[in-house]
C-alpha atoms as a PDB file:
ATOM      1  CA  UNK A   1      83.670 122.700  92.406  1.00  0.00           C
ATOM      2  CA  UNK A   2      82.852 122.572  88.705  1.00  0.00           C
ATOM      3  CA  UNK A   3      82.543 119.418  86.526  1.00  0.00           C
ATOM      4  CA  UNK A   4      84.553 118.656  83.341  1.00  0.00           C
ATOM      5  CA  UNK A   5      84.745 116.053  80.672  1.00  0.00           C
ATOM      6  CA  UNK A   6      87.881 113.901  79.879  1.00  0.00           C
ATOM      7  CA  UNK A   7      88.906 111.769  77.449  1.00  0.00           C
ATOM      8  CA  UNK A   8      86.348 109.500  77.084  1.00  0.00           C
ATOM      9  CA  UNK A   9      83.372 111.912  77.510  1.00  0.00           C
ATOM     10  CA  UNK A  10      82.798 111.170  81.126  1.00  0.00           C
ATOM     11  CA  UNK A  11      82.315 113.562  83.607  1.00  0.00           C
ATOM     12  CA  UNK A  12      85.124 114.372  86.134  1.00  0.00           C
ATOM     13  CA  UNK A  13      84.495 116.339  89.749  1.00  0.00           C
ATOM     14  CA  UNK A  14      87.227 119.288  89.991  1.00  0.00           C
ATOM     15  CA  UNK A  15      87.457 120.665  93.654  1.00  0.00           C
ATOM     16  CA  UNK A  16      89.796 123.586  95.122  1.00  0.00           C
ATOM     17  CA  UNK A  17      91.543 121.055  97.602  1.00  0.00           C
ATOM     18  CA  UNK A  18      94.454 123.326  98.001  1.00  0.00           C
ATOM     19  CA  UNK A  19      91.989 126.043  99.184  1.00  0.00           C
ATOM     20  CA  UNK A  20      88.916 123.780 101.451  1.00  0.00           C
ATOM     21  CA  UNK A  21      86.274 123.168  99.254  1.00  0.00           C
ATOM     22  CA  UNK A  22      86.950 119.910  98.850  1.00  0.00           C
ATOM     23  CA  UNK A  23      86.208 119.108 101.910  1.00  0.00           C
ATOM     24  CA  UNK A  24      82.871 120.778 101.484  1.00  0.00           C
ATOM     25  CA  UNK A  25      82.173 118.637  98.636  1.00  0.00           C
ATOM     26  CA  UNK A  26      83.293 115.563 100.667  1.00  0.00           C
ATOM     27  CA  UNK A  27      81.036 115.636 103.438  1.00  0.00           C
ATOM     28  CA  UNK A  28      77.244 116.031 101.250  1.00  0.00           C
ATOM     29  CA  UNK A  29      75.788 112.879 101.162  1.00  0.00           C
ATOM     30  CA  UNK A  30      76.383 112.428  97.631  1.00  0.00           C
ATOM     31  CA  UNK A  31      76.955 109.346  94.999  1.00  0.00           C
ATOM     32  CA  UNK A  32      81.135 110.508  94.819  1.00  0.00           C
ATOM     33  CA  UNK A  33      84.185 108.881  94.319  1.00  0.00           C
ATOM     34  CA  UNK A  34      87.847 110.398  93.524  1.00  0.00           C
ATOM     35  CA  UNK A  35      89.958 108.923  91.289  1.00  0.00           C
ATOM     36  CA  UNK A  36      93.679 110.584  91.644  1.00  0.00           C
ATOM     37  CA  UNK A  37      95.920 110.178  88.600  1.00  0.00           C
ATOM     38  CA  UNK A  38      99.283 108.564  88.942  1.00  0.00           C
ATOM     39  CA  UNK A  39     101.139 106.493  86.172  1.00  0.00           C
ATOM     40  CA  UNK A  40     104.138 104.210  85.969  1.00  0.00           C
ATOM     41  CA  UNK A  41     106.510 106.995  87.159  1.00  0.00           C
ATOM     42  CA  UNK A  42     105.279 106.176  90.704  1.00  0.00           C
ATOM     43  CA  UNK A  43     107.338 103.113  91.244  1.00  0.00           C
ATOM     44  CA  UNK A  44     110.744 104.934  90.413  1.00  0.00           C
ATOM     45  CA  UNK A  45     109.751 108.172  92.056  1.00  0.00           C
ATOM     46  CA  UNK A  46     110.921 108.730  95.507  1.00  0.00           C
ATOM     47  CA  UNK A  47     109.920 111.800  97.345  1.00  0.00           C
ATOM     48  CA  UNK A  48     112.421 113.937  99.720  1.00  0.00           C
ATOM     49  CA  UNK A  49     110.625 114.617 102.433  1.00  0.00           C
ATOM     50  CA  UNK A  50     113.916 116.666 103.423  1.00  0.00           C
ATOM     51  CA  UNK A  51     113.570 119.108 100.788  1.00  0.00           C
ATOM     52  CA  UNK A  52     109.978 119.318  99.394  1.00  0.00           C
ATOM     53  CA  UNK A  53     110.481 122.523  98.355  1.00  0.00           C
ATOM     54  CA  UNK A  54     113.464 121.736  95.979  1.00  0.00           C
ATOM     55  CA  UNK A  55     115.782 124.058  97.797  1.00  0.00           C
ATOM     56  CA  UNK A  56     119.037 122.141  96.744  1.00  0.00           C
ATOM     57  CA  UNK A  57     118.145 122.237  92.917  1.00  0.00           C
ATOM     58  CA  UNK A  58     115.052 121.539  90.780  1.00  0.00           C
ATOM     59  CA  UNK A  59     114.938 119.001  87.919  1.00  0.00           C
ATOM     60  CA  UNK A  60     111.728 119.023  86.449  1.00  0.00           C
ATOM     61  CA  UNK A  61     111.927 115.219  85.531  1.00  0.00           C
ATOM     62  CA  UNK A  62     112.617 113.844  88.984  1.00  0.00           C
ATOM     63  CA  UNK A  63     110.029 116.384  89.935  1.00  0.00           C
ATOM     64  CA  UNK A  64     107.437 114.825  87.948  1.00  0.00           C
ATOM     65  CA  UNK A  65     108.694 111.339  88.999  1.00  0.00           C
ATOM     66  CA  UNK A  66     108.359 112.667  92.769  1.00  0.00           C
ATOM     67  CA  UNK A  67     104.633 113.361  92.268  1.00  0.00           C
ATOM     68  CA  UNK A  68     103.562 110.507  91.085  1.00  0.00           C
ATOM     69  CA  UNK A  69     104.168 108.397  94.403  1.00  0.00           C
ATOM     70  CA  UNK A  70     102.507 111.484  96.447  1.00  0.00           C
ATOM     71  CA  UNK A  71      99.481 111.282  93.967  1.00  0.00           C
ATOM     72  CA  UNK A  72      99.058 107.874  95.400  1.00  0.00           C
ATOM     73  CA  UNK A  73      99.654 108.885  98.768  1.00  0.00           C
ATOM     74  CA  UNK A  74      96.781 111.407  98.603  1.00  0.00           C
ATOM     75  CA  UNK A  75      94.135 109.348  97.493  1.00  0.00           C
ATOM     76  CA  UNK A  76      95.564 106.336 100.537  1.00  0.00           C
ATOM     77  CA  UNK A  77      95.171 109.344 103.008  1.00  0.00           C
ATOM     78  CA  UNK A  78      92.031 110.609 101.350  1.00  0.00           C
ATOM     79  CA  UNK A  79      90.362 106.604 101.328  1.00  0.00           C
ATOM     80  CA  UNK A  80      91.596 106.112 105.175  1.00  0.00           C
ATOM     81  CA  UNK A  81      90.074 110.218 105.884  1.00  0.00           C
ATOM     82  CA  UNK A  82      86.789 109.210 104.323  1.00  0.00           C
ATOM     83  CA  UNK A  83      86.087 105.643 106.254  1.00  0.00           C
ATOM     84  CA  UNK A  84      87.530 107.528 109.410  1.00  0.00           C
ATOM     85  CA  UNK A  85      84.639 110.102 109.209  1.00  0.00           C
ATOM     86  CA  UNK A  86      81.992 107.865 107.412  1.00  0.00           C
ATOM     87  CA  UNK A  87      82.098 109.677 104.068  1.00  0.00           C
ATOM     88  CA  UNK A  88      80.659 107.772 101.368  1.00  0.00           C
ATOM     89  CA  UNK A  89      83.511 108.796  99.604  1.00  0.00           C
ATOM     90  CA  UNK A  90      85.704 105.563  97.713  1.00  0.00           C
ATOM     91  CA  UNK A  91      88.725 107.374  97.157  1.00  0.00           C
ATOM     92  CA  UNK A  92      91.593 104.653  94.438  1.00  0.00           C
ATOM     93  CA  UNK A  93      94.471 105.685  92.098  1.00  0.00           C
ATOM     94  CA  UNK A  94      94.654 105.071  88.724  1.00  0.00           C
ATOM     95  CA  UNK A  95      96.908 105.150  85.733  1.00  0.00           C
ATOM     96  CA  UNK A  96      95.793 106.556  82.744  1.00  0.00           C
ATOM     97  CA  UNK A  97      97.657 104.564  80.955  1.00  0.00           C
ATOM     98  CA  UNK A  98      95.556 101.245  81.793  1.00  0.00           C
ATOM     99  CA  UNK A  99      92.498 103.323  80.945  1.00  0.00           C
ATOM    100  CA  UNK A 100      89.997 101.077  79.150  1.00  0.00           C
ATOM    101  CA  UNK A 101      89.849 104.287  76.164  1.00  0.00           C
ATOM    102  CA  UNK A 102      90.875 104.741  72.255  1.00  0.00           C
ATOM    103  CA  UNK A 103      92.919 107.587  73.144  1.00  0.00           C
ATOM    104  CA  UNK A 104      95.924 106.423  71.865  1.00  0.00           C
ATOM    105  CA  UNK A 105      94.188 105.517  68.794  1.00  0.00           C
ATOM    106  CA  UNK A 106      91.675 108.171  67.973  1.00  0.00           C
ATOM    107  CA  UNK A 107      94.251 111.074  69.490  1.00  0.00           C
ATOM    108  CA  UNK A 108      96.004 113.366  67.331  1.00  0.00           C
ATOM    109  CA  UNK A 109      99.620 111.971  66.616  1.00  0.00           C
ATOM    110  CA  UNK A 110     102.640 114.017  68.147  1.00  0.00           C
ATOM    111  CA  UNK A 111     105.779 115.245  65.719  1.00  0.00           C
ATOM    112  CA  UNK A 112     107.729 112.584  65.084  1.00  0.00           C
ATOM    113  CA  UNK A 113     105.420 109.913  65.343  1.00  0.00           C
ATOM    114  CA  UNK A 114     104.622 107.545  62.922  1.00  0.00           C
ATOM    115  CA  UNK A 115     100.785 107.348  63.357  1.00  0.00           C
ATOM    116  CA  UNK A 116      98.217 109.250  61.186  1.00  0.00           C
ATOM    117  CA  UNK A 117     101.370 111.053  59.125  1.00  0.00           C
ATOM    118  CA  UNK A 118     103.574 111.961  61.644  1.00  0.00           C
ATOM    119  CA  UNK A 119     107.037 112.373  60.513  1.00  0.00           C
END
């Protein structure tokens, strides 16, 4: 578990779900919460539970529209895990789009864009 700063300067928990240490970190009696990423993608996005793997054919853009709904169904299954086992753990999801920050503002502007000289 190591802690890093995003956007807005604030600091952000990082955890090696995939390989249990999360669940270390879950269970100390810490001031925690999780806040799992999703974005507007998760409303179109529908997950094939038949073929998670993408054995019939991978499209990276209905992949990325895939995980967005799952994002959200992590931190449901994380929030009902946590009150289950009495974590003090308030797991919600998020979009960073909605993110009270001046990221879009203050950011660097991407090729083609008309902000801060793009062209």
């Amino acid at each position: 578990m190591y802690q890093a700063p995003d956007q807005a300067g604030k600091l952000a928990v990082v955890t090696g779900a995939n390989s249990g240490t999360g669940q270390a970190a879950a269970t100390k009696p810490a001031a925690a919460r999780v806040v799992t990423m999703s974005g507007g993608m998760a409303a179109r996005g529908q997950i094939d539970f038949d073929d998670l793997n993408w054995r019939r054919g991978y499209d990276p853009i209905r992949a990325y529209g895939r995980s967005k709904p799952a994002d959200l169904l992590l931190g449901r299954h994380l929030a009902r895990l946590a009150a289950e086992r009495g974590w003090p753990l308030p797991s919600a999801g998020a979009h960073p789009g909605n993110a009270a920050t001046n990221i879009a503002a203050a950011g660097p502007s991407s090729p083609g864009s008309s902000r801060r000289g793009g062209t």
